[in-house]
N, C-alpha and C. Protein backbone atom coordinates (compact mmCIF):
# COMPACT_ATOMS: atom_id res chain seq x y z
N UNK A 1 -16.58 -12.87 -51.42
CA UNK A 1 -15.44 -12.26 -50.80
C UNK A 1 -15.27 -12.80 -49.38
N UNK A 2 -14.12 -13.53 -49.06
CA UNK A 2 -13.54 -13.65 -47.63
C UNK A 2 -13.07 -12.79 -46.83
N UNK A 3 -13.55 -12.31 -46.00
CA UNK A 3 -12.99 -11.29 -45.59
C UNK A 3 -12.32 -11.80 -43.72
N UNK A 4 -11.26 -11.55 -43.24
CA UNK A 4 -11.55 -12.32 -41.95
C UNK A 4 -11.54 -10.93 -41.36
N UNK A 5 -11.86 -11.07 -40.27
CA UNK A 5 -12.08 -9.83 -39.28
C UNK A 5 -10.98 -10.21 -38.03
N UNK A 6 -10.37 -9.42 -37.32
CA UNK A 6 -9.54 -9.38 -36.39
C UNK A 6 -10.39 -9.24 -35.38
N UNK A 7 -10.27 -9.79 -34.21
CA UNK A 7 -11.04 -9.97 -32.87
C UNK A 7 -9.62 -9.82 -31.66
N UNK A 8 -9.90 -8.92 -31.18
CA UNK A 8 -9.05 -8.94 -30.00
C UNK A 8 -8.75 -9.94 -28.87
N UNK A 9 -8.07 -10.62 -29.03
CA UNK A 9 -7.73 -11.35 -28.03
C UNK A 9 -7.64 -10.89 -26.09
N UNK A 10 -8.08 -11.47 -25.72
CA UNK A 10 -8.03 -11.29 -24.05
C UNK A 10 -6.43 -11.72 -23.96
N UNK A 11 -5.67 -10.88 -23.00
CA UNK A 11 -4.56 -11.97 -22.69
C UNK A 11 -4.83 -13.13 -21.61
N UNK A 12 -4.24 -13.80 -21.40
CA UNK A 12 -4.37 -15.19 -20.72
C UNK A 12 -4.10 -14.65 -19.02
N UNK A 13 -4.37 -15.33 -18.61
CA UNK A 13 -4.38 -15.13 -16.78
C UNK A 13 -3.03 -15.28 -16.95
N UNK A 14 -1.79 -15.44 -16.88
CA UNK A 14 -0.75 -15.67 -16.93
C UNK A 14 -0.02 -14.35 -16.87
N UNK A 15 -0.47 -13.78 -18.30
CA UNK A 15 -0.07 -12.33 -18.58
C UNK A 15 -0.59 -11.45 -17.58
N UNK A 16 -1.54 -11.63 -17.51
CA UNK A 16 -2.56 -10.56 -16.44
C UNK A 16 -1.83 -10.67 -14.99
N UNK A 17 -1.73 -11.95 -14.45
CA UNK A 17 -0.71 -11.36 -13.01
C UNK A 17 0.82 -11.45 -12.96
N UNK A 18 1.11 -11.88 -14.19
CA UNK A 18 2.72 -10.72 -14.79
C UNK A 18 2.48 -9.38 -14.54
N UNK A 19 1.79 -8.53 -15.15
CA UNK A 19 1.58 -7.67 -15.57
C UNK A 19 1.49 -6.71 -14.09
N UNK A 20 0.57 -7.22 -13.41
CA UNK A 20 0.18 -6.69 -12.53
C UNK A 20 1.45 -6.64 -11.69
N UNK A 21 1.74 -7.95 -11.22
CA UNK A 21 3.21 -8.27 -10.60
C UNK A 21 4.41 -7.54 -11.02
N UNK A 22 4.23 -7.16 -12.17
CA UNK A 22 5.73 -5.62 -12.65
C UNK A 22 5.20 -4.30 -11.82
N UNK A 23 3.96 -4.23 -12.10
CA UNK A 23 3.41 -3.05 -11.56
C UNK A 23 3.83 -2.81 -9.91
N UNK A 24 3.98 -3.57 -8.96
CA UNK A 24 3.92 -3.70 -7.93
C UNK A 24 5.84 -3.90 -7.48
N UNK A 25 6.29 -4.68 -8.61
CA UNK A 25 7.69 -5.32 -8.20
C UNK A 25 8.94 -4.04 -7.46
N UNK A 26 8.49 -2.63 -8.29
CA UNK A 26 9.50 -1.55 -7.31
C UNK A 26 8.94 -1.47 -6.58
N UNK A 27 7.93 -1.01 -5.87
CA UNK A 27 7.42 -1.25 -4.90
C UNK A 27 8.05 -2.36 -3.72
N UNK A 28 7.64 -3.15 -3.87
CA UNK A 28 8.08 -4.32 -3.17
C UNK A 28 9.57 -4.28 -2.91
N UNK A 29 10.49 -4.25 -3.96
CA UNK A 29 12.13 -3.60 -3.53
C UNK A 29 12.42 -2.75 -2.65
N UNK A 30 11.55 -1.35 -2.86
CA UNK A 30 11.52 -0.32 -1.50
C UNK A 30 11.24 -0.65 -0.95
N UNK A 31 10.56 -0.73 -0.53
CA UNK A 31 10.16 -2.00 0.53
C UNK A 31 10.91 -2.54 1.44
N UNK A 32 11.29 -3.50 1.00
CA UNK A 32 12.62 -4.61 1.14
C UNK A 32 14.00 -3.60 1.81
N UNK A 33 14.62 -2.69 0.54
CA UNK A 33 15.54 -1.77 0.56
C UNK A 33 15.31 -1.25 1.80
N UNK A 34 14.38 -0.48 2.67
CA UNK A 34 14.08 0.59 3.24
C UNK A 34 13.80 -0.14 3.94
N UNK A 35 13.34 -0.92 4.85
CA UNK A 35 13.03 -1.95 5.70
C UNK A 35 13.99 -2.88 6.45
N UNK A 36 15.17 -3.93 5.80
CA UNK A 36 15.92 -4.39 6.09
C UNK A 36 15.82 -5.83 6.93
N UNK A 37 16.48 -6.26 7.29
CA UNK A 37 16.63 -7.63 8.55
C UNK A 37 16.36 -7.22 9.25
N UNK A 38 16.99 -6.60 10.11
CA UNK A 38 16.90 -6.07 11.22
C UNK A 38 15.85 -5.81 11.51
N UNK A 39 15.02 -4.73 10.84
CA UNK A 39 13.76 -4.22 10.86
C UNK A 39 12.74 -5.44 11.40
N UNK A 40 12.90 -6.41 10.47
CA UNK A 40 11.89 -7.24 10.30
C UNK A 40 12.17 -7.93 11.34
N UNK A 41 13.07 -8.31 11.80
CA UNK A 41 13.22 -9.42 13.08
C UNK A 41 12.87 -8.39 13.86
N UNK A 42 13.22 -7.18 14.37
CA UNK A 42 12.61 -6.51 15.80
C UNK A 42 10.64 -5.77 15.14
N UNK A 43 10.46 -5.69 14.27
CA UNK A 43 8.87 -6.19 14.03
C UNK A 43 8.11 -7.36 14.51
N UNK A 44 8.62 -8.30 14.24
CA UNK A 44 8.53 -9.99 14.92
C UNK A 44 8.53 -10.08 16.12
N UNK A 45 9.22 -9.51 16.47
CA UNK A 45 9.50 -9.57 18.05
C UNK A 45 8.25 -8.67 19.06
N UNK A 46 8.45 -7.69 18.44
CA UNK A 46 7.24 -6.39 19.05
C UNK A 46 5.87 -6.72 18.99
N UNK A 47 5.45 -7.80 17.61
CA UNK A 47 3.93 -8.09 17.24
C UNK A 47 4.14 -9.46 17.73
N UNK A 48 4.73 -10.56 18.58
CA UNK A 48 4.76 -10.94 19.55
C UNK A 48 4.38 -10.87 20.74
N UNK A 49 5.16 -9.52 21.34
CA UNK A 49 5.39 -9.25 22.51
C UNK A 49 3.69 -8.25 22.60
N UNK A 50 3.55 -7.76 21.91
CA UNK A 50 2.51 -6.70 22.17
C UNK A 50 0.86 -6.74 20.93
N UNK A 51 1.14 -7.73 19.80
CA UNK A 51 0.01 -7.88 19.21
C UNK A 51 -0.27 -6.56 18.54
N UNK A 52 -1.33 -6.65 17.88
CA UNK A 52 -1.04 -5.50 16.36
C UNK A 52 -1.51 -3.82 17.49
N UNK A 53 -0.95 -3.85 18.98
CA UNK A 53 -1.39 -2.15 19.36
C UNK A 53 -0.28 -1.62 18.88
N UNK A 54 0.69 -2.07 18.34
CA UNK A 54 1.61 -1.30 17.32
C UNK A 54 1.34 -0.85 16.05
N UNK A 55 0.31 -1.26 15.32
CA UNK A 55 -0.08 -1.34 14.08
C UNK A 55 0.28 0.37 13.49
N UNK A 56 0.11 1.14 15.09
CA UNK A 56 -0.31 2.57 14.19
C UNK A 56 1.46 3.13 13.80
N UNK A 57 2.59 2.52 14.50
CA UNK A 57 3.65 2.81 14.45
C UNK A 57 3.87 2.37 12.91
N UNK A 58 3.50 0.97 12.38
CA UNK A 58 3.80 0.43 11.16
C UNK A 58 3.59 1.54 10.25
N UNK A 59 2.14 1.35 10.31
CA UNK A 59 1.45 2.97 9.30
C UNK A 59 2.21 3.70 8.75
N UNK A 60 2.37 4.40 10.31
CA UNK A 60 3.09 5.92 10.27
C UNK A 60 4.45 5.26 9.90
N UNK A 61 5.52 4.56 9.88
CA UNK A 61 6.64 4.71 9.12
C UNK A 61 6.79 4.53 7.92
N UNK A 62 5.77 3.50 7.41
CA UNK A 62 5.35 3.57 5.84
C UNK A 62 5.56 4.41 4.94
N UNK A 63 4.01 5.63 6.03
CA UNK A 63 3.78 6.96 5.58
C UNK A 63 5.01 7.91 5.41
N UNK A 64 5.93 7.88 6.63
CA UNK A 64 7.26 8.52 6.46
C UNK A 64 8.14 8.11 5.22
N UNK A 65 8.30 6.97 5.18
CA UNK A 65 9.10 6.10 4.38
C UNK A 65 8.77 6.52 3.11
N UNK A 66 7.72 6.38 2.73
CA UNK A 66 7.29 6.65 1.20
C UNK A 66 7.36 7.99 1.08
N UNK A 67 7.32 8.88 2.06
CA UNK A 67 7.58 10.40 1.87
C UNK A 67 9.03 10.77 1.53
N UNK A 68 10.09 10.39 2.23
CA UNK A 68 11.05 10.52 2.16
C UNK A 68 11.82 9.52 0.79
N UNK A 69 11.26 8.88 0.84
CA UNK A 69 12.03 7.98 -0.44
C UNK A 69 11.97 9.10 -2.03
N UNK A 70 9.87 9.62 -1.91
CA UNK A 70 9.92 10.38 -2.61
C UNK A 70 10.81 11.90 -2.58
N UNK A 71 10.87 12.33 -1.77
CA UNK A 71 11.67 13.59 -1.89
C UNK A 71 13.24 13.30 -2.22
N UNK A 72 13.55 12.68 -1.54
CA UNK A 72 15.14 12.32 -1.91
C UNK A 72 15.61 11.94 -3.30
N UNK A 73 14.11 10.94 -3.81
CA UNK A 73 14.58 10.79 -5.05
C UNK A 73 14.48 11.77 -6.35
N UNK A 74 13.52 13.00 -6.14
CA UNK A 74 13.46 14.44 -6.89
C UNK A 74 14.79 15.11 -6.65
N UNK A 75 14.97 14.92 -5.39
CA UNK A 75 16.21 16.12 -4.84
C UNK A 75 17.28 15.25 -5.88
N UNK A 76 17.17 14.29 -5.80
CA UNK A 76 18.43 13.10 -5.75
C UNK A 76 18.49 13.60 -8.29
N UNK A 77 17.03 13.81 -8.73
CA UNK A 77 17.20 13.68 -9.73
C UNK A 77 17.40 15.51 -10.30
N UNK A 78 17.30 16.46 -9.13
CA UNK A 78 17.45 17.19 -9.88
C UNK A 78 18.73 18.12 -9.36
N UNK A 79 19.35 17.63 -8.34
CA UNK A 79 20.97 18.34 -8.07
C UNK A 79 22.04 17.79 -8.55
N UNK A 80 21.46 15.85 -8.91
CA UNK A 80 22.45 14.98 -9.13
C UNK A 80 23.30 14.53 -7.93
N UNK A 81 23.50 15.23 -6.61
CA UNK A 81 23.74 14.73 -5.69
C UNK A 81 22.77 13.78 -4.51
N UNK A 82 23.60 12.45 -3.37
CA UNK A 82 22.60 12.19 -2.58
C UNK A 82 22.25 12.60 -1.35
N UNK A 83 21.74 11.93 -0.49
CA UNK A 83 21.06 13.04 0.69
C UNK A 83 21.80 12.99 1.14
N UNK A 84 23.38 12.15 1.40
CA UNK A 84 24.08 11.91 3.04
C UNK A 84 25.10 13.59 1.90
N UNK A 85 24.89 12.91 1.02
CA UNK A 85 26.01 14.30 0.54
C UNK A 85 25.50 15.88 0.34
N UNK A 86 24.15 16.03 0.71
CA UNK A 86 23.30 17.01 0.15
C UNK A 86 23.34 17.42 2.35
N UNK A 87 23.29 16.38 2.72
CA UNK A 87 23.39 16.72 4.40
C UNK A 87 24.40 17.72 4.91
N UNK A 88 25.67 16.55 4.12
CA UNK A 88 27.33 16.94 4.56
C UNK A 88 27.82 18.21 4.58
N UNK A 89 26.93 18.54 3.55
CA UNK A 89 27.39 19.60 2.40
C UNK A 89 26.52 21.00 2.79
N UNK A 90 25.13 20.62 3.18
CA UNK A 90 24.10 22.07 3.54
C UNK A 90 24.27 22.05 4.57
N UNK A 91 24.15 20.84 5.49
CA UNK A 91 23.26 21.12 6.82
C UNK A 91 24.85 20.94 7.31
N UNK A 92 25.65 19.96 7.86
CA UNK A 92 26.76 19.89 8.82
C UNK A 92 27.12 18.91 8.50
N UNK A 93 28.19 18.13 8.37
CA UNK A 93 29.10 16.72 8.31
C UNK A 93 28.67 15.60 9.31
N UNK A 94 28.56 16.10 10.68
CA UNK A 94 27.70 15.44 11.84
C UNK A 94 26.97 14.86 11.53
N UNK A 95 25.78 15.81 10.90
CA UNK A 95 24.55 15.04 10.61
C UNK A 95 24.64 14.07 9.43
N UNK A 96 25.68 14.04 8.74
CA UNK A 96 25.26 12.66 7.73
C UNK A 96 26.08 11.74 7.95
């Protein structure tokens, strides 16, 4: 009797930092999104002018950034409205 047996294949390095690289790719958009030109040229300029004693400002807007991206986007999935309209609308017109 022949019998063949199935052996799991490894995927190839190829697949593996695809894979990984999807994992990371929204990420990297927010990122991008939430950050901007601007951002990045007056970053450039500051870690220039002053060397990484800014570093803790980077951090902390990160930290903000990823906070707020998350809340907005719950608020955002469970009123169906967005924040400038969730602003306009609760808090005052001014503010958004």
């Amino acid at each position: 009797m022949n019998m063949t047996t199935s052996v799991p294949q490894t995927p190839s390095l190829f697949r593996r930092i695809m894979t990984k690289l999807a994992a990371f790719a929204p990420g990297i958009f927010l990122i991008g999104y939430s950050i901007g030109t601007g951002s990045i040229t007056t970053m450039a300029k500051a870690g220039a002018n002053y060397g990484v004693s800014l570093m803790w400002a980077v951090a902390l807007s990160c930290i903000v950034t990823w906070f707020l991206i998350r809340i907005y986007g719950r608020y955002a999935s469970v009123t169906g409205e967005r924040a400038l309209t969730a602003f306009r609308r609760h808090i005052h017109p001014g503010v958004a």
